[in-house]
C-alpha atoms as a PDB file:
ATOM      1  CA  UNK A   1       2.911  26.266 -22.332  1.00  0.00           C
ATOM      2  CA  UNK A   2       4.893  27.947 -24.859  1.00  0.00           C
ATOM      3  CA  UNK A   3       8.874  28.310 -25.519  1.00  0.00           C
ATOM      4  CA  UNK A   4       9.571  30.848 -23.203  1.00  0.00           C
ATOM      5  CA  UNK A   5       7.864  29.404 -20.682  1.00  0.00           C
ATOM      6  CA  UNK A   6       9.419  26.141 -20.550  1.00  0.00           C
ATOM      7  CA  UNK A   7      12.743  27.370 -20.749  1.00  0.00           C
ATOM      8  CA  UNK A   8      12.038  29.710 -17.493  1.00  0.00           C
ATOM      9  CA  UNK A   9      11.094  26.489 -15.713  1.00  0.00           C
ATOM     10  CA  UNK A  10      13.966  24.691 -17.203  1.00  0.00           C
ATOM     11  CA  UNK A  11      16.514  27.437 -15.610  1.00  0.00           C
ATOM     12  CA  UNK A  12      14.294  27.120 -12.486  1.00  0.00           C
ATOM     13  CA  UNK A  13      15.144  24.064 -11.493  1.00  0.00           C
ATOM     14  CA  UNK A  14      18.493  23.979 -12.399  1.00  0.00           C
ATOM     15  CA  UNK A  15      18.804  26.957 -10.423  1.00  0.00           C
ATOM     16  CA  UNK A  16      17.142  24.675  -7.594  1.00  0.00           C
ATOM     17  CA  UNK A  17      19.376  21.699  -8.359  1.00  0.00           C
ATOM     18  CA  UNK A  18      22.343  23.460  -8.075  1.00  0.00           C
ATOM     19  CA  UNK A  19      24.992  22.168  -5.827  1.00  0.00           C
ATOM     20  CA  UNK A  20      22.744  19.101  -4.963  1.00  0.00           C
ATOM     21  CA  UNK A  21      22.893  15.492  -5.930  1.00  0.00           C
ATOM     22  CA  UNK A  22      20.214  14.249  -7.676  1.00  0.00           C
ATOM     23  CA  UNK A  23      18.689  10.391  -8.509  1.00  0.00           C
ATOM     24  CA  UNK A  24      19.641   7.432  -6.214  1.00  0.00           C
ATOM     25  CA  UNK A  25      23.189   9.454  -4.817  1.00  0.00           C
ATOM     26  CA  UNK A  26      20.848  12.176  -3.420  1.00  0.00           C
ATOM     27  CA  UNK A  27      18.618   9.743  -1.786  1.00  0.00           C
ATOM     28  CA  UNK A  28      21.230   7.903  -0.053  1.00  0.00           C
ATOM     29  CA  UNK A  29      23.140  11.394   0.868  1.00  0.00           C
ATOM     30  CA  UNK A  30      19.587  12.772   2.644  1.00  0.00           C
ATOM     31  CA  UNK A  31      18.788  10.769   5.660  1.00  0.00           C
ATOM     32  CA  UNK A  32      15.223  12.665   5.546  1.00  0.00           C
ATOM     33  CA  UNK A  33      14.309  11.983   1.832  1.00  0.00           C
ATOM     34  CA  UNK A  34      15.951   8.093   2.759  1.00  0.00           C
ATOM     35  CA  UNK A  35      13.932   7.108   5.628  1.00  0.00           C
ATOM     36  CA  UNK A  36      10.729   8.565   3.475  1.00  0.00           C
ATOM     37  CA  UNK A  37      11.735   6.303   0.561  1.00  0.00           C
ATOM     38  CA  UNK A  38      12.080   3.494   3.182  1.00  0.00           C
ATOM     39  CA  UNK A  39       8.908   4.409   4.706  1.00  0.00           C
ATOM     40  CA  UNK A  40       7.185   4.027   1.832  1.00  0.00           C
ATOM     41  CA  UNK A  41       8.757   0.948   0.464  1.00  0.00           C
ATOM     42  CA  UNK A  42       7.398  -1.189   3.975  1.00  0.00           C
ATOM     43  CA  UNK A  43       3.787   0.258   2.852  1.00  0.00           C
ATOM     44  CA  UNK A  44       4.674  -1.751  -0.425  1.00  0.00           C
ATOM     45  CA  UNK A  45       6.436  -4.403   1.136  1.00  0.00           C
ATOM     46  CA  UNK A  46       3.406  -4.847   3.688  1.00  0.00           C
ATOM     47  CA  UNK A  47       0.435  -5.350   1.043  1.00  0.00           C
ATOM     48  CA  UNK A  48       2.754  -7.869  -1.005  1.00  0.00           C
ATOM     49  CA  UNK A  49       3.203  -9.794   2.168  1.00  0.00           C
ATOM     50  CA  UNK A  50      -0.715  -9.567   2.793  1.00  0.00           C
ATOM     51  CA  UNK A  51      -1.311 -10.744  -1.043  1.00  0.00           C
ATOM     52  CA  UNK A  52       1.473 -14.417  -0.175  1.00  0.00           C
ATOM     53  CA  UNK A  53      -0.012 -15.111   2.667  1.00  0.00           C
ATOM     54  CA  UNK A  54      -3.635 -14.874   1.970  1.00  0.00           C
ATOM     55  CA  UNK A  55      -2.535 -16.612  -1.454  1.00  0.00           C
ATOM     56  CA  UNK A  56      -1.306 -19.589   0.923  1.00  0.00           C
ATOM     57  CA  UNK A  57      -4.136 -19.716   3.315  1.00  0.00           C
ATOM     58  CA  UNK A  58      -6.432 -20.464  -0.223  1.00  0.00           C
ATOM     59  CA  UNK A  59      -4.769 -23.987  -0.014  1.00  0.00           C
ATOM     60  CA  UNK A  60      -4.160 -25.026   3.987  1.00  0.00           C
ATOM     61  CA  UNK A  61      -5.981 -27.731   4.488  1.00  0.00           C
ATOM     62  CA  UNK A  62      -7.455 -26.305   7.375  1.00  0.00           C
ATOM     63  CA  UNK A  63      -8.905 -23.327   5.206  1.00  0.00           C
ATOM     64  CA  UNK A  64     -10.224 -25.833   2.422  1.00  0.00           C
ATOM     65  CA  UNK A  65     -11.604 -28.577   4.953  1.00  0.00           C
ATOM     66  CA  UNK A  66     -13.355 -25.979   6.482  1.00  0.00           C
ATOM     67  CA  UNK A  67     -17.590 -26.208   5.837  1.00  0.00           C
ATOM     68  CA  UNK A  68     -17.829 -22.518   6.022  1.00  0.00           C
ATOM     69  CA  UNK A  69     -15.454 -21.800   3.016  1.00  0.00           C
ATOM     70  CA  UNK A  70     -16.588 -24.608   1.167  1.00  0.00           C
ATOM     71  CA  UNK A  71     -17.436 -22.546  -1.887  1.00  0.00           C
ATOM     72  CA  UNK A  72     -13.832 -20.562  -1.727  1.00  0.00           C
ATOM     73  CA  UNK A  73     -12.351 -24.232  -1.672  1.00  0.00           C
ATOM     74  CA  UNK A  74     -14.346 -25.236  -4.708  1.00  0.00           C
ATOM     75  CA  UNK A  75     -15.381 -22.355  -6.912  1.00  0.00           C
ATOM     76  CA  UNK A  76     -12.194 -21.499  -8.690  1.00  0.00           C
ATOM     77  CA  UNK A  77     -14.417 -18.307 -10.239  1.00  0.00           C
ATOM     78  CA  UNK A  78     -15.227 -17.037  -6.377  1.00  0.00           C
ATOM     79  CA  UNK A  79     -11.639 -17.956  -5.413  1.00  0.00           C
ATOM     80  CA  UNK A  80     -10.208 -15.616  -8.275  1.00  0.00           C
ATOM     81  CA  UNK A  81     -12.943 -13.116  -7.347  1.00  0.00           C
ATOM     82  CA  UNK A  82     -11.757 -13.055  -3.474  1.00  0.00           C
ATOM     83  CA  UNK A  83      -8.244 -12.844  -4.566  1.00  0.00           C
ATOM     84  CA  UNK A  84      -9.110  -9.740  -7.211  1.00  0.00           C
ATOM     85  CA  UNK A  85     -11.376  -8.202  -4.239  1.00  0.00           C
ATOM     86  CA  UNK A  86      -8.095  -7.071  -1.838  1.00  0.00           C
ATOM     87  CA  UNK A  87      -6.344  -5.103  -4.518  1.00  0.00           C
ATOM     88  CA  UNK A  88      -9.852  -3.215  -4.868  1.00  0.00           C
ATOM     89  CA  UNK A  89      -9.501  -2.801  -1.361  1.00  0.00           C
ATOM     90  CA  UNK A  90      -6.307  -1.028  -1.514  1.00  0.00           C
ATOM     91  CA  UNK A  91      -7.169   0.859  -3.930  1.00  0.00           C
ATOM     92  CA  UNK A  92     -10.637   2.390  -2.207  1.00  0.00           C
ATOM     93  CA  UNK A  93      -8.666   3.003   0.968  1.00  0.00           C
ATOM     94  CA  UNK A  94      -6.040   4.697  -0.767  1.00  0.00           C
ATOM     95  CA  UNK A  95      -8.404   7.139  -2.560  1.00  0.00           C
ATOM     96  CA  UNK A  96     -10.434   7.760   0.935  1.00  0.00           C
ATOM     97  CA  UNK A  97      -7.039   8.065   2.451  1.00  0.00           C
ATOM     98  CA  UNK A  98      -6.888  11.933   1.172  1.00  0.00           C
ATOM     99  CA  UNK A  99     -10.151  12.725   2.406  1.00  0.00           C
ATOM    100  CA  UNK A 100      -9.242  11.436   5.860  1.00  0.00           C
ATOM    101  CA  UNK A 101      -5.669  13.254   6.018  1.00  0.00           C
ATOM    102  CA  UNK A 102      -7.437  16.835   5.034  1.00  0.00           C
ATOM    103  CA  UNK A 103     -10.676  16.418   7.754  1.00  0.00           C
ATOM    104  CA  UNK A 104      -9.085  14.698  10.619  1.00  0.00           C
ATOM    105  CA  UNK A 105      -5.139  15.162  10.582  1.00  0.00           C
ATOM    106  CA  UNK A 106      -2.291  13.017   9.349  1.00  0.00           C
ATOM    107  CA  UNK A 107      -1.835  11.410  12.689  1.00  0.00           C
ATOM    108  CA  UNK A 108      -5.414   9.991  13.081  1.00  0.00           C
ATOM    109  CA  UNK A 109      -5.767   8.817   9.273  1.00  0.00           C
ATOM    110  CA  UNK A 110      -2.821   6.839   9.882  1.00  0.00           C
ATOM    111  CA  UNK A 111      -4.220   5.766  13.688  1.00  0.00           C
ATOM    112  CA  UNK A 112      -7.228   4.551  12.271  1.00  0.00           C
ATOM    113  CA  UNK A 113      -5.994   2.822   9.052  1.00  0.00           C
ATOM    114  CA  UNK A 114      -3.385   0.939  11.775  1.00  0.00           C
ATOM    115  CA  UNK A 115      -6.186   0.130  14.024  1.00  0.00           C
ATOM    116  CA  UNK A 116      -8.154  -1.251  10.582  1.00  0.00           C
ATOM    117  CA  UNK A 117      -5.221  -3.176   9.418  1.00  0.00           C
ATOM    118  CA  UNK A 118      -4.734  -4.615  13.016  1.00  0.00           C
ATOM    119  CA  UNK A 119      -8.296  -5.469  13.432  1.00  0.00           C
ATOM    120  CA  UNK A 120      -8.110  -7.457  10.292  1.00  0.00           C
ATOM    121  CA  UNK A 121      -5.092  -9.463  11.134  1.00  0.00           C
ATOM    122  CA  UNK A 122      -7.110 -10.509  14.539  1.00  0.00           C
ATOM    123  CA  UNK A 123     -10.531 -11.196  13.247  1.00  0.00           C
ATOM    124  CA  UNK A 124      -8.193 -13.260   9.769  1.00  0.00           C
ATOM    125  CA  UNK A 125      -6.577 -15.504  12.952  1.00  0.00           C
ATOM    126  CA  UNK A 126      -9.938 -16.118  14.692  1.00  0.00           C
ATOM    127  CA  UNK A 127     -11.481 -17.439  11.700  1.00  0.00           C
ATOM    128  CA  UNK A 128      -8.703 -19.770  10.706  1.00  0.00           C
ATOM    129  CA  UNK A 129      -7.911 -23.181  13.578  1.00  0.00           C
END
C-alpha cells in the first residue's frame, strides 16, 4: 500500500469512528458488542475449566487405582502426552469449525459441537466410579 492509500483508510475510519466510543467504554456502552464479548469469554472460560478438572482427575485415587489407566497413572511421558492431546483437540475443532458454519449453518455447527461436548462429559463420568 502506498501513502495515499493509507491515509484514505486512515480518514475512513475516523470518518466511521466518529461520534462513537471506542476500546473498553464502547464495549460496555453496546449491549450487542457486550453480550458477544461475554459470549465469547464463557467459550474461554469453558475449555480452562475442562483443562483443571481433567488436570485433577490425573491424581484421584480412583482414576490412578484404576487397572485400566494404569499406564496414565505411571507413565509421566503418556500422562504429559494426554494432557498436550486436548489443546490439539481444540485446536482441530476450531479449524473444522469454519467448514461446518459455511456447509451446514451456524445453528447446526454449534448443535452438533454442543451435542459433542455433552457426549464427552457423559461418556468422561461413566468411565470414572
Amino acid at each position: 500500500m502506498n501513502q495515499a492509500e493509507v491515509s484514505a483508510l486512515a480518514q475512513r475510519r475516523e470518518k466511521l469512528a466518529a461520534g462513537r466510543r471506542t476500546g473498553v467504554e464502547g464495549l460496555v456502552t453496546n449491549p450487542r458488542l457486550l453480550s458477544i464479548a461475554l459470549v465469547a469469554a464463557l467459550g474461554g472460560l469453558n475449555y480452562g475449566y475442562e483443562q483443571g478438572s481433567y488436570a485433577q482427575v490425573l491424581v484421584m485415587p480412583s482414576f490412578t487405582n484404576d487397572p485400566r489407566f494404569s499406564r496414565i497413572a505411571t507413565d509421566s511421558s503418556f500422562k504429559g502426552w494426554t494432557v498436550s492431546v486436548l489443546p490439539l483437540g481444540g485446536w482441530l475443532g476450531a479449524l473444522l469449525n469454519g467448514y461446518f458454519v459455511g456447509r451446514f449453518g451456524r445453528r447446526w455447527a454449534i448443535s452438533a459441537a454442543s451435542f459433542m461436548c455433552v457426549l464427552g462429559g457423559a461418556l468422561h463420568s461413566q468411565l470414572l466410579p
